[in-house]
N, C-alpha and C. Protein backbone atom coordinates (compact mmCIF):
# COMPACT_ATOMS: atom_id res chain seq x y z
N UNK A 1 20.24 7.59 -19.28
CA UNK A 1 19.60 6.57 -18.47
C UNK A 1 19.61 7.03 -17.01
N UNK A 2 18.72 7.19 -16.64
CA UNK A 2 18.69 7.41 -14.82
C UNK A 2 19.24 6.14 -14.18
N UNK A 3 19.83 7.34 -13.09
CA UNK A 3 20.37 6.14 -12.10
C UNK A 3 19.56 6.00 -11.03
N UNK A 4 20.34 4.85 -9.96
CA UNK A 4 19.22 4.38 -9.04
C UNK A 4 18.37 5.54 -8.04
N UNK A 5 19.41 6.39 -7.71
CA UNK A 5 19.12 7.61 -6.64
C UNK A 5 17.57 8.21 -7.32
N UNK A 6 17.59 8.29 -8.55
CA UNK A 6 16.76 8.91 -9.13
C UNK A 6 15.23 8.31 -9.13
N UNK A 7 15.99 6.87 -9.80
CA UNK A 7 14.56 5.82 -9.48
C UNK A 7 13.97 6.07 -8.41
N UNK A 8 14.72 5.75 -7.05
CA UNK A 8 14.34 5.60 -5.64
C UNK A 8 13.56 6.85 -5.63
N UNK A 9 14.03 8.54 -6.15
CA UNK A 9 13.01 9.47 -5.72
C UNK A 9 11.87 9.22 -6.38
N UNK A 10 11.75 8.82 -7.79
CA UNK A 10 10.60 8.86 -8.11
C UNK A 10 9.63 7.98 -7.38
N UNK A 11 9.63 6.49 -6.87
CA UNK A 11 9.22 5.45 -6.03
C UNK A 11 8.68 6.34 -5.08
N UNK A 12 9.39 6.72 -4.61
CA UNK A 12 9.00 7.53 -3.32
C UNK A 12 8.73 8.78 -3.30
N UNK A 13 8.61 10.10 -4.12
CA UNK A 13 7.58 11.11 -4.27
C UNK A 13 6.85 10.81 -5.34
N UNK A 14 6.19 10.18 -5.83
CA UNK A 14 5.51 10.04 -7.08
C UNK A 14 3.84 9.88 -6.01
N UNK A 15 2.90 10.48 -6.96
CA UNK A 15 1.66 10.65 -5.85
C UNK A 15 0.75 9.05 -6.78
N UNK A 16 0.88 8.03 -5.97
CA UNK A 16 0.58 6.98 -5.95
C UNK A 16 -1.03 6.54 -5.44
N UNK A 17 -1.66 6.49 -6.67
CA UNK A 17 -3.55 6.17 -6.41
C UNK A 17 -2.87 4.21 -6.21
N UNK A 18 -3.36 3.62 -4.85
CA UNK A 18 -3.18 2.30 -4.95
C UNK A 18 -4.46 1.63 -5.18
N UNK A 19 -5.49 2.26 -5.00
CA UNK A 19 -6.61 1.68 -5.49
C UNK A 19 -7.04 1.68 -6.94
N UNK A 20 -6.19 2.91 -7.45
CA UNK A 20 -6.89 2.91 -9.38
C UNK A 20 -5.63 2.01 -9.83
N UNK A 21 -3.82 1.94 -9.30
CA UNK A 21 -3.66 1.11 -9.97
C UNK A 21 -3.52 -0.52 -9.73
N UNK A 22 -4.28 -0.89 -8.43
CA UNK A 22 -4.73 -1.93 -8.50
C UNK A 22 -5.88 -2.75 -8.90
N UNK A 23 -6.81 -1.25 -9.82
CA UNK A 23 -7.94 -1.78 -10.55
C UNK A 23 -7.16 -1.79 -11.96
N UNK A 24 -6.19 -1.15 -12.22
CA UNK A 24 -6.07 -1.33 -13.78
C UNK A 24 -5.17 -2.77 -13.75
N UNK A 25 -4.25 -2.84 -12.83
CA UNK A 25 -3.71 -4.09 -12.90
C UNK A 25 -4.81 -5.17 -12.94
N UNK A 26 -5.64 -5.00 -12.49
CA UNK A 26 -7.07 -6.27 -11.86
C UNK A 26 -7.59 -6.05 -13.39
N UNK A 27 -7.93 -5.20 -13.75
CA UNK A 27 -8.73 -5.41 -15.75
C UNK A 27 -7.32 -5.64 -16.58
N UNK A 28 -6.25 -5.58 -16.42
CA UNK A 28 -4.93 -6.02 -17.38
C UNK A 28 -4.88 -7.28 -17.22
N UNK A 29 -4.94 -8.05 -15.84
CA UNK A 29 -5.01 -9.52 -15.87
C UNK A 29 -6.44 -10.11 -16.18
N UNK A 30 -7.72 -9.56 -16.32
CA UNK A 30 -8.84 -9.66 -16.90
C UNK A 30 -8.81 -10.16 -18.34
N UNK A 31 -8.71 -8.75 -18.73
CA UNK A 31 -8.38 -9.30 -20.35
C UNK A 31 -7.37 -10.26 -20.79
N UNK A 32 -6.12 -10.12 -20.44
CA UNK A 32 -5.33 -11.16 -20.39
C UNK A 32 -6.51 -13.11 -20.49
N UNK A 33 -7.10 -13.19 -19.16
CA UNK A 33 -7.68 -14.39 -18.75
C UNK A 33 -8.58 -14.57 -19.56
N UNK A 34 -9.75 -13.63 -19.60
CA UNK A 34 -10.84 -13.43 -19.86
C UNK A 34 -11.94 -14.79 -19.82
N UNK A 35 -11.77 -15.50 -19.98
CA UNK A 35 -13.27 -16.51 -19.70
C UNK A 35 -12.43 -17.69 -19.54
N UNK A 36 -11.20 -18.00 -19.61
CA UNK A 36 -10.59 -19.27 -19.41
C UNK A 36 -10.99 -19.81 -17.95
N UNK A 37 -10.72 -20.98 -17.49
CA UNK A 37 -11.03 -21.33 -16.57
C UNK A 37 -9.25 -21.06 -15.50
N UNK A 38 -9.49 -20.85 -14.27
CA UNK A 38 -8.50 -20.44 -13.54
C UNK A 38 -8.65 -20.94 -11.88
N UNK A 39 -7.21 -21.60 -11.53
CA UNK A 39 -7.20 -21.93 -10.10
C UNK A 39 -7.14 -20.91 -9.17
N UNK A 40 -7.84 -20.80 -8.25
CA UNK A 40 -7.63 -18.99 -7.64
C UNK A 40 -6.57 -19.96 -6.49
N UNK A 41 -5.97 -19.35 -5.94
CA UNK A 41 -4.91 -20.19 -4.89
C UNK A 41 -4.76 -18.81 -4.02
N UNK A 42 -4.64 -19.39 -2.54
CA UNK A 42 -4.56 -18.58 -1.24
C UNK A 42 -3.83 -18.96 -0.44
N UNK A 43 -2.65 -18.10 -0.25
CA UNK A 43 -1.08 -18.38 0.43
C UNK A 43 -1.15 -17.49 1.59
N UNK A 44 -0.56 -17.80 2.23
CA UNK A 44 0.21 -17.13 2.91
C UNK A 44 1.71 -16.90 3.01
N UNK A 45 2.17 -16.07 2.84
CA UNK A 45 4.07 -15.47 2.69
C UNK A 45 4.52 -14.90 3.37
N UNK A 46 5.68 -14.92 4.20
CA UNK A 46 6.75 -14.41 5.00
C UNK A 46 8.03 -13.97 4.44
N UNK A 47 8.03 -12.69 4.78
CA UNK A 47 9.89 -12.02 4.42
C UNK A 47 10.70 -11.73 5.65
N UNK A 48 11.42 -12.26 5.78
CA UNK A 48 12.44 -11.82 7.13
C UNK A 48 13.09 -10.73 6.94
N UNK A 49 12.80 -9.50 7.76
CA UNK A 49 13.11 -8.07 7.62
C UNK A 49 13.59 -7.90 8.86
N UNK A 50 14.85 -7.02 8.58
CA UNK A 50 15.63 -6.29 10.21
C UNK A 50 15.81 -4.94 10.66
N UNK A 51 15.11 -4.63 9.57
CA UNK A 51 14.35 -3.00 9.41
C UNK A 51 13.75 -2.92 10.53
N UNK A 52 13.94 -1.77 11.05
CA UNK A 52 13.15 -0.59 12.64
C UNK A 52 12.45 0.06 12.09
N UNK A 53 12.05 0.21 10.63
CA UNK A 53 11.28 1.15 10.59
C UNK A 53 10.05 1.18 9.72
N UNK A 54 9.67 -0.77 9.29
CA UNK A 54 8.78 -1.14 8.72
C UNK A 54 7.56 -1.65 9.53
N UNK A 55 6.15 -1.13 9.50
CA UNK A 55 5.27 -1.47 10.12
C UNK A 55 4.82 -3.19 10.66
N UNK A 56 4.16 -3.91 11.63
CA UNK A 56 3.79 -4.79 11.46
C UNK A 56 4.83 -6.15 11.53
N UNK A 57 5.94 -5.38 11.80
CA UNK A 57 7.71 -6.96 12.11
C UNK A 57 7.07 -7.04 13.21
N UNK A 58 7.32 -8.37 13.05
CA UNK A 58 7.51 -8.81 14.54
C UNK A 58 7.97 -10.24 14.38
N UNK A 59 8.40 -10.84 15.85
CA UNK A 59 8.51 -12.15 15.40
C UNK A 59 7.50 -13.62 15.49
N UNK A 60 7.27 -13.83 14.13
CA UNK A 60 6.47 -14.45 14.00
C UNK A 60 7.07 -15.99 12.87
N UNK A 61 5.54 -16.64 12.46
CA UNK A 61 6.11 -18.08 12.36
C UNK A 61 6.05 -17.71 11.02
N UNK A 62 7.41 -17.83 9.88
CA UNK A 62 7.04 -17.53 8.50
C UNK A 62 6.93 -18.92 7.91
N UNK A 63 6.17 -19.30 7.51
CA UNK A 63 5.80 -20.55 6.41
C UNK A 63 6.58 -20.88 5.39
N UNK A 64 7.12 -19.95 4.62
CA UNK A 64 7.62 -20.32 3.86
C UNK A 64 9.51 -20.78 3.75
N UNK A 65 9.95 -20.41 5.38
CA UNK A 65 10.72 -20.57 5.88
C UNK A 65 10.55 -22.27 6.46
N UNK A 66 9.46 -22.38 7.46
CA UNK A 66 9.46 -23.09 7.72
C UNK A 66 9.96 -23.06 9.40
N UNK A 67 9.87 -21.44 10.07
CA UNK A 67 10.52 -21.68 11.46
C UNK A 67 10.06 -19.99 11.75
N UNK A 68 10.12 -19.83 13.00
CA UNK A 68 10.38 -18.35 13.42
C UNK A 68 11.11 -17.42 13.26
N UNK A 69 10.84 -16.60 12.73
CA UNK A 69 12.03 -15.23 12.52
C UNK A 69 11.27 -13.95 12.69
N UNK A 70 11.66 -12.82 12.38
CA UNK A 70 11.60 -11.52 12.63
C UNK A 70 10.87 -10.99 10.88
N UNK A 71 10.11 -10.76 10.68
CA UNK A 71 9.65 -10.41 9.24
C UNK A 71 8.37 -10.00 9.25
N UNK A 72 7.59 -9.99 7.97
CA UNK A 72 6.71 -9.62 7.53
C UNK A 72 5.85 -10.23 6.92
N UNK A 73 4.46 -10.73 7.12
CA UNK A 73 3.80 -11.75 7.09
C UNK A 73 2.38 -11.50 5.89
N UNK A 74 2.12 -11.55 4.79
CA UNK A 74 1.40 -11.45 4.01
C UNK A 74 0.20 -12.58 3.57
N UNK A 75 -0.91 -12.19 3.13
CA UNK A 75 -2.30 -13.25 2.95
C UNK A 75 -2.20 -12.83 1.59
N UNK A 76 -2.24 -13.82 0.40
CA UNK A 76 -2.27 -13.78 -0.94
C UNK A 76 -3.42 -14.50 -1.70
N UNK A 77 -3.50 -13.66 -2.89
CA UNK A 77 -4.66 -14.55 -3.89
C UNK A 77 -4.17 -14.27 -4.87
N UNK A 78 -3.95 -15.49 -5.72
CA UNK A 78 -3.34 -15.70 -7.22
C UNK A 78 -3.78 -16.25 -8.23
N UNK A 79 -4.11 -15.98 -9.57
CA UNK A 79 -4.85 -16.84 -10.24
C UNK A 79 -4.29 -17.73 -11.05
N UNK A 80 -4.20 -19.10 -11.06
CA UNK A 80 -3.34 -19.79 -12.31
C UNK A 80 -3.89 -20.28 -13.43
N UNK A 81 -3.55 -19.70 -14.55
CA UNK A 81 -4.04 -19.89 -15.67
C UNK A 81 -3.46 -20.73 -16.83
N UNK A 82 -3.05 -21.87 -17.43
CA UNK A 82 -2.30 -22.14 -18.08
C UNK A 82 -0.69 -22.22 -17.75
N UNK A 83 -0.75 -22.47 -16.71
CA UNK A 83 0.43 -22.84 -15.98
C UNK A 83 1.21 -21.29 -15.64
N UNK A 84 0.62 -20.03 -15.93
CA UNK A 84 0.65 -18.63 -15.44
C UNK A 84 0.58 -18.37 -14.23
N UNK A 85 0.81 -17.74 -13.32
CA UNK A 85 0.41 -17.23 -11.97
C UNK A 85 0.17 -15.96 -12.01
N UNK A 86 -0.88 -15.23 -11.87
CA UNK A 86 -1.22 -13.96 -11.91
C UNK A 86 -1.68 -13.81 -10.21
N UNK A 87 -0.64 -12.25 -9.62
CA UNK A 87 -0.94 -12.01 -8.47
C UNK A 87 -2.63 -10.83 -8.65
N UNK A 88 -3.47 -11.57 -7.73
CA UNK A 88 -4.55 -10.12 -7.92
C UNK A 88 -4.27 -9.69 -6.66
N UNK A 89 -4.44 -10.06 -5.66
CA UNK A 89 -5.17 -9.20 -3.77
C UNK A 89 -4.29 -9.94 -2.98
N UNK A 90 -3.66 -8.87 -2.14
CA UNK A 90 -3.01 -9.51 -0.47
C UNK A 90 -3.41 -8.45 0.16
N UNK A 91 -3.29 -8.94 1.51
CA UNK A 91 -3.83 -7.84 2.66
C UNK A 91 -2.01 -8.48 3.72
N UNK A 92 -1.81 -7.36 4.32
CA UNK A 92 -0.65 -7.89 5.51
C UNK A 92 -1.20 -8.00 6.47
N UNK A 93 -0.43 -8.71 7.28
CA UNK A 93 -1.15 -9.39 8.67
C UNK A 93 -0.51 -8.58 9.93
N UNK A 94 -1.21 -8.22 10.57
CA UNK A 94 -0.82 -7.45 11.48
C UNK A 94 -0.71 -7.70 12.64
N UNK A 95 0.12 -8.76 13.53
CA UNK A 95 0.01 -9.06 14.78
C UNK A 95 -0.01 -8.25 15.87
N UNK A 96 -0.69 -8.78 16.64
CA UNK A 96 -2.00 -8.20 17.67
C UNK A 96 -0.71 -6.70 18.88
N UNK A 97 0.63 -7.67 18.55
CA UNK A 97 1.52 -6.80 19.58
C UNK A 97 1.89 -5.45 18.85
N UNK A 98 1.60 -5.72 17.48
CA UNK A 98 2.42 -4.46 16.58
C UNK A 98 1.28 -3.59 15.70
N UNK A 99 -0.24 -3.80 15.92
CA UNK A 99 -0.82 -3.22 15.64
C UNK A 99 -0.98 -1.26 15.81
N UNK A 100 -1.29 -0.77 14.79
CA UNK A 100 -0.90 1.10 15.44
C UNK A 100 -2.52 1.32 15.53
N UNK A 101 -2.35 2.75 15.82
CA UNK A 101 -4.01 3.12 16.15
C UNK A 101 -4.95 3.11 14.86
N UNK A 102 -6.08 2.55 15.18
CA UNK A 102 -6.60 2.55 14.25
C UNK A 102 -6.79 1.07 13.48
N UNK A 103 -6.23 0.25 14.20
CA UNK A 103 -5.96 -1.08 13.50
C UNK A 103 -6.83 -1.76 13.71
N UNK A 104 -7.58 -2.98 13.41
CA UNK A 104 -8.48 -4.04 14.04
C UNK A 104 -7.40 -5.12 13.72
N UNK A 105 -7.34 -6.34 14.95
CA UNK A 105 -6.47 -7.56 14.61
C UNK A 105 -7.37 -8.43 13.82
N UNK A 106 -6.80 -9.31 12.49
CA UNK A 106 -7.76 -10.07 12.24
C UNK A 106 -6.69 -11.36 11.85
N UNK A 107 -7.24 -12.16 12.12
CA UNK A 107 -6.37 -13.40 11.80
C UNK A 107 -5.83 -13.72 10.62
N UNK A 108 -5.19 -14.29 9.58
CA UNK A 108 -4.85 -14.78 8.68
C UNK A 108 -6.17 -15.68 7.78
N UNK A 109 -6.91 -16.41 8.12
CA UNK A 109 -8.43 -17.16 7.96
C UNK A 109 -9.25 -15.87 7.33
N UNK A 110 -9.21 -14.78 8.40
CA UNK A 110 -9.95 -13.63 8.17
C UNK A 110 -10.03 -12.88 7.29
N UNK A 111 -8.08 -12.53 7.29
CA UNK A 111 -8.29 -11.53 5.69
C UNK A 111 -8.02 -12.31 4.40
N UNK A 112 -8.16 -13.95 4.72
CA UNK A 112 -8.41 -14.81 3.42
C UNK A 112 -9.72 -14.59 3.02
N UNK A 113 -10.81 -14.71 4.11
CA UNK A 113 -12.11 -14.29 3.81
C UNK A 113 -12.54 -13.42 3.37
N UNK A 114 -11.58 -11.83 3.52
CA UNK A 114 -11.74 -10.16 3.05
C UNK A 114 -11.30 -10.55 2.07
N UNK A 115 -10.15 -11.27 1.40
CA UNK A 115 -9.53 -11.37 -0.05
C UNK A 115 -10.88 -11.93 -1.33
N UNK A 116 -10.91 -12.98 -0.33
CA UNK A 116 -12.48 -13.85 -1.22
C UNK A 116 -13.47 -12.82 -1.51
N UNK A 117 -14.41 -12.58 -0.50
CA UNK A 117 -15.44 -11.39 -0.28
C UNK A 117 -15.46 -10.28 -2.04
């Protein structure tokens, strides 16, 4: 049985397509659903992180806290099916102070609208 050290390398050198396996995940919860009827639901989520070396901390208002802290701020779309929650699409939110090059700021409203789209 591998241990954790091992896990962690594979996580982290393993050459990771996030777009093919977020299309196979997206046709696994497909078939799964397939023509049932489904609530699509759009969250927003906060993790309080004290990490220096994760993109996009800053301190901001997390919701699901319910107050200000230091974390990481996510836009979600979920589908509920039969009392199921299937995650499909989040985008992270990138406040305007912690943006890197290359970034456009877009509000939370916004990349609910890129999630929809």
């Amino acid at each position: 049985m591998p241990n954790s050290q091992s896990l962690h390398h594979f996580l982290q050198n393993a050459i990771w397509d996030s777009k093919a396996l977020t299309a196979t995940r997206l046709n696994f919860i497909h078939d799964l659903i397939g023509e049932q009827e489904m609530i699509l639901c759009i969250d927003e989520t906060g993790d309080v992180k004290k990490s220096k070396a994760t993109d996009y901390l800053s301190k901001q208002y997390i919701g699901n806290l319910g107050k200000t802290a230091r974390g990481l701020v996510s836009v979600n779309a979920y589908a509920v099916v039969g009392g199921i929650t299937y995650p499909l699409l989040f985008k992270i939110f990138k406040p305007r102070g912690c943006l890197l090059p290359g970034d456009t700021y877009k509000t939370q409203p916004q990349l609910a609208l890129e999630i929809l789209q």
